[in-house]
N, C-alpha and C. Protein backbone atom coordinates (compact mmCIF):
# COMPACT_ATOMS: atom_id res chain seq x y z
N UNK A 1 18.16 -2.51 -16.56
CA UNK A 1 18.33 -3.34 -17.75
C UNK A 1 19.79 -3.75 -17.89
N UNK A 2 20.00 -5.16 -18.72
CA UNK A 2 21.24 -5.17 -18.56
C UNK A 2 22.27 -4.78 -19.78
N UNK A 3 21.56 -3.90 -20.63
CA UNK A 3 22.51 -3.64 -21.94
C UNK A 3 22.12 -2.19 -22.08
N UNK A 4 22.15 -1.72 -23.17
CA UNK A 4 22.30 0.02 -23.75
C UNK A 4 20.41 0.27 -23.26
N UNK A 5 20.27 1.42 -22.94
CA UNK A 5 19.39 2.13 -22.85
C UNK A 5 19.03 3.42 -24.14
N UNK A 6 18.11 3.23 -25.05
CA UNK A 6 17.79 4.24 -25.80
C UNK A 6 16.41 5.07 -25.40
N UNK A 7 16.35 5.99 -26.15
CA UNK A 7 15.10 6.84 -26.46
C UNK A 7 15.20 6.98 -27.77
N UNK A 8 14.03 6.51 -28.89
CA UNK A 8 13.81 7.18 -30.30
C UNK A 8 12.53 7.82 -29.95
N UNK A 9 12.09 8.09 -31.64
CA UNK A 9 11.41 8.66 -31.69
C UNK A 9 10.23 8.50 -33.33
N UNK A 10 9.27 7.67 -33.09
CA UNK A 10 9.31 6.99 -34.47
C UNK A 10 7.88 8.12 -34.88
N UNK A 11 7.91 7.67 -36.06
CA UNK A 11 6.50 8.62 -36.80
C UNK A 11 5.55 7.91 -36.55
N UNK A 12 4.42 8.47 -36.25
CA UNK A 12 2.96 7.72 -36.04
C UNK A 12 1.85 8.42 -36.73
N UNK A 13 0.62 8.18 -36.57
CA UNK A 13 -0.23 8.79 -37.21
C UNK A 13 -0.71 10.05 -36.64
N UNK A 14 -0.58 10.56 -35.42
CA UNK A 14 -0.63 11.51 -34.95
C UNK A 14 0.65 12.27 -34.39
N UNK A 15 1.56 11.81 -34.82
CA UNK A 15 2.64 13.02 -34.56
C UNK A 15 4.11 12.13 -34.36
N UNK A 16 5.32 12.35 -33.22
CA UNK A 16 6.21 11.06 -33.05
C UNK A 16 5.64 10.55 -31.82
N UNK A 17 6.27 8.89 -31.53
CA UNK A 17 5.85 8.11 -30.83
C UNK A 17 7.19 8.26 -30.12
N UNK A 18 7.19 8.28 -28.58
CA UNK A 18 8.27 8.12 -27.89
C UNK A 18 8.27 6.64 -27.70
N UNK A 19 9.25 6.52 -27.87
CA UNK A 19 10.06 5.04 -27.27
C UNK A 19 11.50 4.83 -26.40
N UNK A 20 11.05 4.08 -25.75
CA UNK A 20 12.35 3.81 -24.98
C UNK A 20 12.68 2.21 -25.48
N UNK A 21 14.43 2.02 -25.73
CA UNK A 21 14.57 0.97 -26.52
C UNK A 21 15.91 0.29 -25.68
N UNK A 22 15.26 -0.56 -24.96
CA UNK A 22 15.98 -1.66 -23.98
C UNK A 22 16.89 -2.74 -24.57
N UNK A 23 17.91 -2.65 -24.88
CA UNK A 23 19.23 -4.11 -25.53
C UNK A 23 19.68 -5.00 -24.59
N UNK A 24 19.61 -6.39 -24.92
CA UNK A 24 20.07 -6.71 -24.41
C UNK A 24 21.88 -7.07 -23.96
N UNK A 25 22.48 -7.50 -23.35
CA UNK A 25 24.28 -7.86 -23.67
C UNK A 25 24.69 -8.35 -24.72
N UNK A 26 24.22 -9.14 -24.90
CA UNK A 26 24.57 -9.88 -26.11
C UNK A 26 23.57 -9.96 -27.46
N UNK A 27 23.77 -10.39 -28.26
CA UNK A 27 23.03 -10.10 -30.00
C UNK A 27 21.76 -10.87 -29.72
N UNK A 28 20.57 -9.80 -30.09
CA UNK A 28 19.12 -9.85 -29.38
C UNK A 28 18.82 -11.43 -30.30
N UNK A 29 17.92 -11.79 -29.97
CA UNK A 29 17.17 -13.47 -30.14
C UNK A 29 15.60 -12.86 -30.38
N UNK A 30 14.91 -11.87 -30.71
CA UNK A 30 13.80 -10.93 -30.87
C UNK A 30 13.84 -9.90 -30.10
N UNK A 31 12.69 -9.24 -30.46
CA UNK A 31 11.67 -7.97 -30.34
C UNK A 31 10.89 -8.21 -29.51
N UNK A 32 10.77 -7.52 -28.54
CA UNK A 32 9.44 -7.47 -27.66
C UNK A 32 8.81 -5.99 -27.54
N UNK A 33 7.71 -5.61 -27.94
CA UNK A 33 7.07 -4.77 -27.93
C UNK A 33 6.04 -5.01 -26.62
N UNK A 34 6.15 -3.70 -26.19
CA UNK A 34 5.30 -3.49 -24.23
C UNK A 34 4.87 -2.29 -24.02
N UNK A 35 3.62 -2.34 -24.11
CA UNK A 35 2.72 -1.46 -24.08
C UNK A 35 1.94 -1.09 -22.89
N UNK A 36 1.55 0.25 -22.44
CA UNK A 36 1.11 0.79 -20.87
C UNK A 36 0.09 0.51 -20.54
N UNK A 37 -0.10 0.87 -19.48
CA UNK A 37 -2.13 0.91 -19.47
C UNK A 37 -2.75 2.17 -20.00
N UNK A 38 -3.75 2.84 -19.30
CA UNK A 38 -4.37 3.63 -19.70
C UNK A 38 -3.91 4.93 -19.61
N UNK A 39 -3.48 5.59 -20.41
CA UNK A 39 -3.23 7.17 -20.41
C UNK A 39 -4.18 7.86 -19.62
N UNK A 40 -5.01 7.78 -19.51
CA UNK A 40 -6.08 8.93 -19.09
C UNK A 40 -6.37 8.39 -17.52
N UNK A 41 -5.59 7.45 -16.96
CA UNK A 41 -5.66 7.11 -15.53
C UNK A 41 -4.05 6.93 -14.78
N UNK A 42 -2.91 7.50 -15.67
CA UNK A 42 -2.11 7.58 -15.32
C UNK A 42 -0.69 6.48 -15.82
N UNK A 43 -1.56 5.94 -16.48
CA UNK A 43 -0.64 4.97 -17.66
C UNK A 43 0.59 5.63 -18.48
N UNK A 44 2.05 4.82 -18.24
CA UNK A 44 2.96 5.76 -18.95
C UNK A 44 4.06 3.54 -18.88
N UNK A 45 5.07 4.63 -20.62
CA UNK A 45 6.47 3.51 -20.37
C UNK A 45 6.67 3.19 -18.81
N UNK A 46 6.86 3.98 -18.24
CA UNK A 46 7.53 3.76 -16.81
C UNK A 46 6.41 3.02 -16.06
N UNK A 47 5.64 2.48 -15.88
CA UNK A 47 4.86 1.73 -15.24
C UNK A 47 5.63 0.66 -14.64
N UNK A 48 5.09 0.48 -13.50
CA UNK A 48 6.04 -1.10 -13.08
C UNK A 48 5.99 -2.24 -13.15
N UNK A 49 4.87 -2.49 -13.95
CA UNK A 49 4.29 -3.48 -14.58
C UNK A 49 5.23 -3.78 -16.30
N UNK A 50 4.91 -2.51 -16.71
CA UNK A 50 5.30 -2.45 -18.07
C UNK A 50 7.23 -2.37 -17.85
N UNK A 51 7.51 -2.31 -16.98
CA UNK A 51 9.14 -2.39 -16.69
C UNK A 51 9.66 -3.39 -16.57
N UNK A 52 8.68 -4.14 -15.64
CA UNK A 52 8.99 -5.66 -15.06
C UNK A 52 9.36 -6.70 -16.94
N UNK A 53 8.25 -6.37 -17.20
CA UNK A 53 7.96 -7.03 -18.62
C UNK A 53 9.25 -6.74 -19.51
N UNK A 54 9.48 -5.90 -19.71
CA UNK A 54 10.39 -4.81 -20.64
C UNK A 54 11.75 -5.93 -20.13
N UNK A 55 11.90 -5.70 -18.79
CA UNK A 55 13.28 -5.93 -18.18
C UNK A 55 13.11 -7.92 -18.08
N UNK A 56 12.52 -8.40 -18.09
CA UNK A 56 12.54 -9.61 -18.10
C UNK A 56 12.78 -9.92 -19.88
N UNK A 57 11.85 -9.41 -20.77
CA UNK A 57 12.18 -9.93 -22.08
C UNK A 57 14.27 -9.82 -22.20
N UNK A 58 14.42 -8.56 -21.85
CA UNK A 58 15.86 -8.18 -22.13
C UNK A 58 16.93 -9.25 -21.55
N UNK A 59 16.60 -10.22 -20.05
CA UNK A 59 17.00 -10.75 -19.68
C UNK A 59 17.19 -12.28 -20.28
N UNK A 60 15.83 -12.38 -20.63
CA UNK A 60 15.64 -13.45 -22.03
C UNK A 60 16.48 -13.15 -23.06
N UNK A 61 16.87 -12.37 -23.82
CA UNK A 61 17.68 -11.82 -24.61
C UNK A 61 17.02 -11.25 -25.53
N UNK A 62 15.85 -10.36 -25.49
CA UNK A 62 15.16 -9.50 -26.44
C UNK A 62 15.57 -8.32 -26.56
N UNK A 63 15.61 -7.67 -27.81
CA UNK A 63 15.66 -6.21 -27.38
C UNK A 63 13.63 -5.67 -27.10
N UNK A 64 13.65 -4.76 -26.28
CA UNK A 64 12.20 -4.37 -25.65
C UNK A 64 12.21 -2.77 -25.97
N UNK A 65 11.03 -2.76 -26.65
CA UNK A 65 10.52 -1.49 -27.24
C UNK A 65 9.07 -1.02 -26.57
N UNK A 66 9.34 0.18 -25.16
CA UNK A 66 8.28 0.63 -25.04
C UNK A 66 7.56 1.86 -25.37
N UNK A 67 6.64 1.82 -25.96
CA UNK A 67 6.63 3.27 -26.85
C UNK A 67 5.48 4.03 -25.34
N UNK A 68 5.51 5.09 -25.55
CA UNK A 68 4.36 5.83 -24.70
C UNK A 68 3.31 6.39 -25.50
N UNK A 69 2.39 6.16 -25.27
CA UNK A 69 0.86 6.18 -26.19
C UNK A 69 1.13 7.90 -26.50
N UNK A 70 0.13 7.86 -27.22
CA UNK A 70 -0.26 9.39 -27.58
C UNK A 70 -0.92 10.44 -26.78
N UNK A 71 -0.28 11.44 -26.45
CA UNK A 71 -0.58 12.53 -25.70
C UNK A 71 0.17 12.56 -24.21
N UNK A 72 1.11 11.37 -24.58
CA UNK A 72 1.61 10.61 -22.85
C UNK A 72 3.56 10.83 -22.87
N UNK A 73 3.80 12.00 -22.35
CA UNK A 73 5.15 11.96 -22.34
C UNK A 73 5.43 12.53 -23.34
N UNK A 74 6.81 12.28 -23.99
CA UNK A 74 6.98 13.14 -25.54
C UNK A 74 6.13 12.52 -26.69
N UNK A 75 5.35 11.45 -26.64
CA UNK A 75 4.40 11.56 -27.66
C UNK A 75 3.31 12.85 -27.97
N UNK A 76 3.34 12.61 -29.38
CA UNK A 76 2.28 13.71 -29.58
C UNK A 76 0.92 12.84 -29.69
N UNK A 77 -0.01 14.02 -30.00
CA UNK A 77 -1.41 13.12 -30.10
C UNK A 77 -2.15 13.61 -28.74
N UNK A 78 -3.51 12.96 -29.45
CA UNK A 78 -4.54 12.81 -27.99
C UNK A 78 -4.80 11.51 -28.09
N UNK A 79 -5.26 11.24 -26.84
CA UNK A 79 -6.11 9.57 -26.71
C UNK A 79 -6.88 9.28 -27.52
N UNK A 80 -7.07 8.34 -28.15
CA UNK A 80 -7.77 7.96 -29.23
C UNK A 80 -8.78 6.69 -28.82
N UNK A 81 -9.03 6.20 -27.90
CA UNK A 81 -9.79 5.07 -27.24
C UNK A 81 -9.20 3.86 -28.09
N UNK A 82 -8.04 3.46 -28.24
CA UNK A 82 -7.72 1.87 -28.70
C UNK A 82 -7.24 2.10 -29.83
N UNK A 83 -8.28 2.81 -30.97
CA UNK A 83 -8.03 2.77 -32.41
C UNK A 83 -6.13 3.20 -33.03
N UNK A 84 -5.99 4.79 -32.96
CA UNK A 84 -5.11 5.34 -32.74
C UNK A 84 -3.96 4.40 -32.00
N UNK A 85 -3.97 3.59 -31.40
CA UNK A 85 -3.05 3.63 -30.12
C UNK A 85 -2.76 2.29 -31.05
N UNK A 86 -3.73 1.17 -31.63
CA UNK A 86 -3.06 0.19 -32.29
C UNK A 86 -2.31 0.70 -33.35
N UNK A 87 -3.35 1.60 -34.12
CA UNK A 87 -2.19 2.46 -35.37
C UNK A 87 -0.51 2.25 -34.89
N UNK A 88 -0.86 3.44 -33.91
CA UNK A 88 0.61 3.69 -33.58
C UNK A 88 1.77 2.47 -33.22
N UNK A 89 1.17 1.37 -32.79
CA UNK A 89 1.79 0.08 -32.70
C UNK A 89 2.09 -0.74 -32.98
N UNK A 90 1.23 -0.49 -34.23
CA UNK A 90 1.65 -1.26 -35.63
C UNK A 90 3.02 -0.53 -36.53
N UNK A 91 3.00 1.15 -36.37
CA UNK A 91 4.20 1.59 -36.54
C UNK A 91 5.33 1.37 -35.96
N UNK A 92 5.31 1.21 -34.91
CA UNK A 92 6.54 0.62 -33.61
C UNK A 92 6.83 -0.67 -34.33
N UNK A 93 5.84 -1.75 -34.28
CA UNK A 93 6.10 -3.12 -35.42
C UNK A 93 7.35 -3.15 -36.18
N UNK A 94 6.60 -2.02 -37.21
CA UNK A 94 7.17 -1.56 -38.52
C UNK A 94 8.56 -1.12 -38.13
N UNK A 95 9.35 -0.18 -37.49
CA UNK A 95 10.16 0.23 -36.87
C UNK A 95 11.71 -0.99 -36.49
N UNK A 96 10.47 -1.78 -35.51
CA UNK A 96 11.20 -2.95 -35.32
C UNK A 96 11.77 -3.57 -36.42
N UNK A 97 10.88 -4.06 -37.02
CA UNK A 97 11.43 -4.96 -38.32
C UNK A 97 12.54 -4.20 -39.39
N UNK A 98 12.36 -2.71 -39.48
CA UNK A 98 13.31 -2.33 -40.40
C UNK A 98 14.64 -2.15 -39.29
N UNK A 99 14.41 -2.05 -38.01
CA UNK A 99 15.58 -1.84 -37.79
C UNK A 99 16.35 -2.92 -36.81
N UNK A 100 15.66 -3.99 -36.89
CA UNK A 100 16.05 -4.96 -36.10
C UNK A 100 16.25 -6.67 -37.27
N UNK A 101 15.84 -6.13 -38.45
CA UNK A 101 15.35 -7.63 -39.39
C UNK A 101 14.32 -8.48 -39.09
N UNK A 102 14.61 -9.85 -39.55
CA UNK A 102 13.55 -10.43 -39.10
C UNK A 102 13.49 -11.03 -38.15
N UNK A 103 13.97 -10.65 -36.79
CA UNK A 103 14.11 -10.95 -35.19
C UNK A 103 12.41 -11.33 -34.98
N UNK A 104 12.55 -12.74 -34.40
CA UNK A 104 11.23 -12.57 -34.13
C UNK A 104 10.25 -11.71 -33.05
N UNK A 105 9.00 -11.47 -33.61
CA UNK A 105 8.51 -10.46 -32.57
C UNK A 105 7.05 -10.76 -31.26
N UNK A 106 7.63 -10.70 -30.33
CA UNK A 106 6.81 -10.43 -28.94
C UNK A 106 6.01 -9.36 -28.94
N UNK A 107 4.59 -9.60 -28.18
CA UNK A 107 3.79 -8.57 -27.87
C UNK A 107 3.49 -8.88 -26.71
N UNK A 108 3.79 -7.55 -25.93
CA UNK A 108 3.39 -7.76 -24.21
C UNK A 108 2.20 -6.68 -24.13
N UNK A 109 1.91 -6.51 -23.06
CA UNK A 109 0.70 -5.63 -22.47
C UNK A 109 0.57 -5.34 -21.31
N UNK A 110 -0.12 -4.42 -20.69
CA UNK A 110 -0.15 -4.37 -19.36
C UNK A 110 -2.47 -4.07 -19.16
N UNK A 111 -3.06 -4.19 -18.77
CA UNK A 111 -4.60 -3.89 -18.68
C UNK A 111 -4.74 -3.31 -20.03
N UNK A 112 -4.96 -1.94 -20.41
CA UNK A 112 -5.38 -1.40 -21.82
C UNK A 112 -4.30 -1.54 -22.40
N UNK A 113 -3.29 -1.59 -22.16
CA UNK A 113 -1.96 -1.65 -23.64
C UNK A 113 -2.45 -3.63 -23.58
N UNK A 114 -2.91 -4.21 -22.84
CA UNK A 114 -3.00 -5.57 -23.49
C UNK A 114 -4.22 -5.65 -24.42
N UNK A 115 -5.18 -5.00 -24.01
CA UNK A 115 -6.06 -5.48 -24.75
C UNK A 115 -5.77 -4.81 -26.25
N UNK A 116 -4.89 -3.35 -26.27
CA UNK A 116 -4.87 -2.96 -27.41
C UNK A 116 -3.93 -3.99 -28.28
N UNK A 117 -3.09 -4.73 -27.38
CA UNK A 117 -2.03 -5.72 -28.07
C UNK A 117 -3.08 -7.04 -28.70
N UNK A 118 -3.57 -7.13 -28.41
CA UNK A 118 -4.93 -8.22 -29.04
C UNK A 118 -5.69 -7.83 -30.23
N UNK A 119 -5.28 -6.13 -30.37
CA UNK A 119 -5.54 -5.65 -31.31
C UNK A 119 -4.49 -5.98 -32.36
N UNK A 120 -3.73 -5.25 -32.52
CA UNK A 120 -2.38 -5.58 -33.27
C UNK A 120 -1.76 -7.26 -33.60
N UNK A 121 -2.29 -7.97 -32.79
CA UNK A 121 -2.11 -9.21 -33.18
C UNK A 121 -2.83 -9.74 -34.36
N UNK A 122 -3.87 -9.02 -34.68
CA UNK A 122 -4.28 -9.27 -35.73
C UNK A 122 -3.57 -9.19 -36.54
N UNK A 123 -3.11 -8.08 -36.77
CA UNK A 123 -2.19 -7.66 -37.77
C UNK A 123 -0.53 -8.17 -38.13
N UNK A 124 -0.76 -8.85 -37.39
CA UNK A 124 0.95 -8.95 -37.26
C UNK A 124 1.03 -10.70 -37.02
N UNK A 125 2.18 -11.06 -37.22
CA UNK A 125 2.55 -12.81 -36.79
C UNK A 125 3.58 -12.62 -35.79
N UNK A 126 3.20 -12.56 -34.46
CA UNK A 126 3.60 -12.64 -33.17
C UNK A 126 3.98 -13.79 -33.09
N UNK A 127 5.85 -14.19 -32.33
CA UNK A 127 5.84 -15.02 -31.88
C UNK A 127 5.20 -15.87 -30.64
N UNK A 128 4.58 -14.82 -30.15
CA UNK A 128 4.16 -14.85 -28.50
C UNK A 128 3.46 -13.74 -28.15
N UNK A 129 2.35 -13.95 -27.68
CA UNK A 129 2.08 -12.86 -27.05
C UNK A 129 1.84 -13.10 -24.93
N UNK A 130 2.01 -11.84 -24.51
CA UNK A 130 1.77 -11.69 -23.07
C UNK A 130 1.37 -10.87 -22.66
N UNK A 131 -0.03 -11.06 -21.97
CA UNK A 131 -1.02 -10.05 -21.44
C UNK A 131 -1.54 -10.27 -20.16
N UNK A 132 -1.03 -8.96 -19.12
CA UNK A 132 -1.15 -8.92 -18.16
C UNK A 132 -2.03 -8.24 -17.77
N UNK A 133 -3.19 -8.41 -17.09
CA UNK A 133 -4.17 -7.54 -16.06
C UNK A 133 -5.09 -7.26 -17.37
N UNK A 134 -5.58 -8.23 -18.89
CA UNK A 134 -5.59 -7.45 -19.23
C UNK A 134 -7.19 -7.13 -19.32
N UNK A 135 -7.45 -5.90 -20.13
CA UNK A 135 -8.55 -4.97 -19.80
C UNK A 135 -9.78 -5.40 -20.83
N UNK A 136 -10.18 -6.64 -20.82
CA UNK A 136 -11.26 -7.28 -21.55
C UNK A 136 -12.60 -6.45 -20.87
N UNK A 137 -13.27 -6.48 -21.57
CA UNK A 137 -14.46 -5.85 -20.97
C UNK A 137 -14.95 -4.23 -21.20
N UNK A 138 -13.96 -3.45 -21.25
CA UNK A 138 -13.85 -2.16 -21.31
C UNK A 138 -12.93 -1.74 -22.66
N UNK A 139 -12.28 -2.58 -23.18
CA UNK A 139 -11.86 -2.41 -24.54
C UNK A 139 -11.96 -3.58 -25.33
N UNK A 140 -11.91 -3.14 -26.41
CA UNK A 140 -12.29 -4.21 -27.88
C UNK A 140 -11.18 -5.48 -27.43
N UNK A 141 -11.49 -6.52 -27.10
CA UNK A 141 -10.41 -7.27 -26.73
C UNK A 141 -10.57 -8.94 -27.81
N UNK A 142 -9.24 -8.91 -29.38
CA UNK A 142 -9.91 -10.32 -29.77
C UNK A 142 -9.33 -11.29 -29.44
N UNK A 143 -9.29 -12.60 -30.31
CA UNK A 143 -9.34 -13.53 -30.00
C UNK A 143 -7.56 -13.81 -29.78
N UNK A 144 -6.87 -14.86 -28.94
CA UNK A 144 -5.29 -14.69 -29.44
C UNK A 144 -4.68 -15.89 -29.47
N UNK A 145 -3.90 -16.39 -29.97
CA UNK A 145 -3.10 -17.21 -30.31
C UNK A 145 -3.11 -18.18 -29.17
N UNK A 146 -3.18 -19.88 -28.86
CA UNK A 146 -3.33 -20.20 -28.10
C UNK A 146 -2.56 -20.84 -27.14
N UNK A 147 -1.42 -20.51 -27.25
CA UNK A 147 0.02 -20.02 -26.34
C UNK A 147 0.33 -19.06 -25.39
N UNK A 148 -0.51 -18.13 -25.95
CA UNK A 148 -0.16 -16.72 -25.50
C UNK A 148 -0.61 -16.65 -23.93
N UNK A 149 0.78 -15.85 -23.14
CA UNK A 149 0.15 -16.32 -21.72
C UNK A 149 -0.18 -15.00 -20.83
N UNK A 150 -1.40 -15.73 -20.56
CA UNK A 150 -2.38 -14.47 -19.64
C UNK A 150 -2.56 -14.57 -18.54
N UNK A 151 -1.71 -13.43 -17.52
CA UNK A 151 -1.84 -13.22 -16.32
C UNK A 151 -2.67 -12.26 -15.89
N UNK A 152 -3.34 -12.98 -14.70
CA UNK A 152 -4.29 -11.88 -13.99
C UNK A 152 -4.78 -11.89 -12.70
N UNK A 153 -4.59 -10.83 -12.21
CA UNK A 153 -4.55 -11.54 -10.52
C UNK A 153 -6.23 -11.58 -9.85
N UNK A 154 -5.72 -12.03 -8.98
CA UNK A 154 -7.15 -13.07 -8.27
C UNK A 154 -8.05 -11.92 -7.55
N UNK A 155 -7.54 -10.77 -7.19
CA UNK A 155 -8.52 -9.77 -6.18
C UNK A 155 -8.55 -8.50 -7.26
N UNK A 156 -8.43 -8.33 -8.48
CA UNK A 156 -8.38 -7.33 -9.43
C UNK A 156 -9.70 -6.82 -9.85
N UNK A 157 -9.76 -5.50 -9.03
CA UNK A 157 -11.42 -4.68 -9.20
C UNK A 157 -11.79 -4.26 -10.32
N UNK A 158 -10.39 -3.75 -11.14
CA UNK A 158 -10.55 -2.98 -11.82
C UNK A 158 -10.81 -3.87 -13.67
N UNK A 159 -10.12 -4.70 -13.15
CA UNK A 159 -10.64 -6.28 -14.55
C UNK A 159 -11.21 -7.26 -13.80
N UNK A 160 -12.71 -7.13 -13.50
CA UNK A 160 -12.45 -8.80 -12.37
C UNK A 160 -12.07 -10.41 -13.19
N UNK A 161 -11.68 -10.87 -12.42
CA UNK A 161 -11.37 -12.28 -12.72
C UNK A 161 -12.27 -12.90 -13.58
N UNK A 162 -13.61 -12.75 -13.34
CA UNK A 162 -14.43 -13.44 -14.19
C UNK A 162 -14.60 -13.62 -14.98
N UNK A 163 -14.78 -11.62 -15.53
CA UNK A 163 -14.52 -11.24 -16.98
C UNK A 163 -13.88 -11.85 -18.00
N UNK A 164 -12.34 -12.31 -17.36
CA UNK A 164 -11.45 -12.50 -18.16
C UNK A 164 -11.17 -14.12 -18.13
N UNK A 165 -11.97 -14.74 -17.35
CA UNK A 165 -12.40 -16.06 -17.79
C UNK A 165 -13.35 -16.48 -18.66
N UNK A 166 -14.85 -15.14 -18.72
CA UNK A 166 -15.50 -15.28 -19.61
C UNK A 166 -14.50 -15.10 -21.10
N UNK A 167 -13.96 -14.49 -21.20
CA UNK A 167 -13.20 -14.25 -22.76
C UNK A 167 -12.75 -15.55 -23.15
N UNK A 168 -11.76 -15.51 -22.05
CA UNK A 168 -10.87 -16.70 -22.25
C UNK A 168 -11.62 -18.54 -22.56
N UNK A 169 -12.92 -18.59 -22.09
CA UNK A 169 -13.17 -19.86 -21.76
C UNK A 169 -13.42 -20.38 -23.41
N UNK A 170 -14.16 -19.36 -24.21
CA UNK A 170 -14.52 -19.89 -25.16
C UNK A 170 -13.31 -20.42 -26.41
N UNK A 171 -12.12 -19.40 -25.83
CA UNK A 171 -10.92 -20.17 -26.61
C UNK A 171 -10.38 -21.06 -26.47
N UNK A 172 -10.61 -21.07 -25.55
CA UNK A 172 -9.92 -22.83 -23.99
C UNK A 172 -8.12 -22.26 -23.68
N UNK A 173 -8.69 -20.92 -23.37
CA UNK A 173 -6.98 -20.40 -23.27
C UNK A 173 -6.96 -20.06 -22.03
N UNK A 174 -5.82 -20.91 -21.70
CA UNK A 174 -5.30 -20.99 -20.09
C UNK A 174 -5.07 -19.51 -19.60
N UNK A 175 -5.52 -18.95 -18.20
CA UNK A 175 -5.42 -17.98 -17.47
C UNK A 175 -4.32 -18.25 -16.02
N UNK A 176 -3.39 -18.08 -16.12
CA UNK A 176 -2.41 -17.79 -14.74
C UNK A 176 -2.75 -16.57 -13.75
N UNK A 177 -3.55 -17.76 -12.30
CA UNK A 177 -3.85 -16.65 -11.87
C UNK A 177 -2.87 -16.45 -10.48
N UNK A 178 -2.75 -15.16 -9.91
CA UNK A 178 -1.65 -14.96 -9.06
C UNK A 178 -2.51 -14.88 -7.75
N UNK A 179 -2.38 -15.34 -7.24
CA UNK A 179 -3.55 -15.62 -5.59
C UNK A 179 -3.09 -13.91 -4.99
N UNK A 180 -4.40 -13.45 -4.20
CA UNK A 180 -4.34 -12.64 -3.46
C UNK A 180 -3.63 -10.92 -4.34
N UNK A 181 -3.44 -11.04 -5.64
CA UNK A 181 -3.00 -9.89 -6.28
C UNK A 181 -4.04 -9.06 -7.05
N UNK A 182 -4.19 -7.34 -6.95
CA UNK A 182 -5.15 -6.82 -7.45
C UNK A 182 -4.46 -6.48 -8.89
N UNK A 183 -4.96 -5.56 -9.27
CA UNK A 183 -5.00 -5.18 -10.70
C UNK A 183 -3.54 -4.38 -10.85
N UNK A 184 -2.02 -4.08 -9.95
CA UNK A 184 -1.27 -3.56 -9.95
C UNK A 184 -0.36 -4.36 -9.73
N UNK A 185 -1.14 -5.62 -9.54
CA UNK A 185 0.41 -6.56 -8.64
C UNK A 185 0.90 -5.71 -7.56
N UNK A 186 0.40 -5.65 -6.68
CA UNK A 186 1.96 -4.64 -5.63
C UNK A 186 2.51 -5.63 -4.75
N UNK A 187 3.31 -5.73 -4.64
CA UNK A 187 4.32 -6.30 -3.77
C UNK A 187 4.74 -7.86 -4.95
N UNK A 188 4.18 -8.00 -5.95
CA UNK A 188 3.79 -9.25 -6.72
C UNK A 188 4.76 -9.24 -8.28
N UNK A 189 5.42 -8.41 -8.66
CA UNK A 189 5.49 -8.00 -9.73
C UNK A 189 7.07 -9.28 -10.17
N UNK A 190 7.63 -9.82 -9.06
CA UNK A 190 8.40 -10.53 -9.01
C UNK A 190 7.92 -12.12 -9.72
N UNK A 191 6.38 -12.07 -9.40
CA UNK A 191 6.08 -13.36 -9.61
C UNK A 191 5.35 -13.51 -11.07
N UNK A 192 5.13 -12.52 -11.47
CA UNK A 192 5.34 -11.67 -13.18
C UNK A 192 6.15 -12.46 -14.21
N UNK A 193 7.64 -11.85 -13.59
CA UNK A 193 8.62 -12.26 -13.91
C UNK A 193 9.16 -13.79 -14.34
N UNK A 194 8.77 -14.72 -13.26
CA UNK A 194 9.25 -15.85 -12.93
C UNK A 194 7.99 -16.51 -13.86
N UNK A 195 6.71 -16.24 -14.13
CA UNK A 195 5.63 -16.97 -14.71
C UNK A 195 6.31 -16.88 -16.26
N UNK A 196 6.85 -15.73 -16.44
CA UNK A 196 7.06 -15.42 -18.16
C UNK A 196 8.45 -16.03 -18.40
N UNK A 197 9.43 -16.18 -17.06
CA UNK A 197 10.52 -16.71 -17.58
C UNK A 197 10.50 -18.22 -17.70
N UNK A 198 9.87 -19.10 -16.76
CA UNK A 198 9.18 -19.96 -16.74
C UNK A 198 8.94 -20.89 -17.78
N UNK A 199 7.64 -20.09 -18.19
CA UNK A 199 6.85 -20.33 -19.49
C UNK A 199 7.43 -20.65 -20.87
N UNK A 200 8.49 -19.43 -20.86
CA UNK A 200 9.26 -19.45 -22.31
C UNK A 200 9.73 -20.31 -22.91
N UNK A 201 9.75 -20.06 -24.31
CA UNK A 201 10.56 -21.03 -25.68
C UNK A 201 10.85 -20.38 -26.15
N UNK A 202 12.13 -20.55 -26.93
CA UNK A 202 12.36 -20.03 -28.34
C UNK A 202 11.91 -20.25 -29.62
């Protein structure tokens, strides 16, 4: 990253929420909140998915807040299947705004931290949202803003492609798809990057 590196530690509904809190060099332009995949398959902040994201907003000039779900790292808690996990992300929100003002705020995702971010969008007035790989089908996934840009790669077993065209078609919300990439991006995570930097507005 290219500015201060933190760790807090915010209150949630099941205990504290670890966060790691990414600055950028210069005086942040928003909030980006980036959320993991699945805890219970090995989902954590440190993901390289959820890094890529983290470290590109910062480069944009966000500050990036990744919290680690519940039961995952120094969070407390158990897995809560979605419910819990938006709670807790709506507290991170909250967090942001008191301690950042009214910076506008980003929601990223990675497979289940996206679809839970589709959750929380409800709740919240996102400047943007960005959801990668994400996990329609297997979690409550709603409707989102029709900007919001969704990457998903073309050989992904674990979300297939289809799925997430079925969601998407009925909103008429564009899908970026990455040729030849499964559900991890590997070797791909570069081209992540360049779609979201790309894409962007202020």
């Amino acid at each position: 990253m290219s500015g201060a590196v933190g760790r807090v530690f915010i209150d949630g509904g099941a205990g504290k929420i670890e966060t790691v809190v990414d600055r950028p060099a210069e005086a942040a332009r928003g909030a980006a909140l980036v959320a993991h995949p699945h805890p219970l398959y090995g989902g954590t902040l440190d993901n390289k998915v959820v890094q890529t994201l983290a470290k590109t907003f910062v480069e944009l000039g966000y500050v990036s807040l990744r919290p680690n779900f519940r039961g995952v790292g120094a969070s407390e808690g158990e897995h809560d299947e979605g419910r819990g996990e938006t709670e807790d992300l709506l507290r991170v929100v909250a967090y942001a705004k008191e301690r950042f003002g009214g910076l506008p705020l980003v929601l990223a995702g990675f497979s289940f931290g996206a679809a839970v971010q589709t959750q929380v969008a409800q709740s919240t007035r996102p400047h943007r949202l960005v959801l990668v790989g994400v996990a329609v089908g297997r979690f409550p996934s709603e409707t989102v803003p029709s900007d919001s840009i969704v990457i998903h790669g073309e050989r992904d077993e674990t979300v297939p492609l289809a799925t997430v065209l079925d969601w998407a078609r009925p909103q008429e919300l564009p899908v970026v798809v990455i040729p030849g990439a499964d559900h991890f991006f590997h070797l791909r995570l570069h081209i992540i990057r360049n779609i979201v930097k790309n894409s962007w507005r202020y």
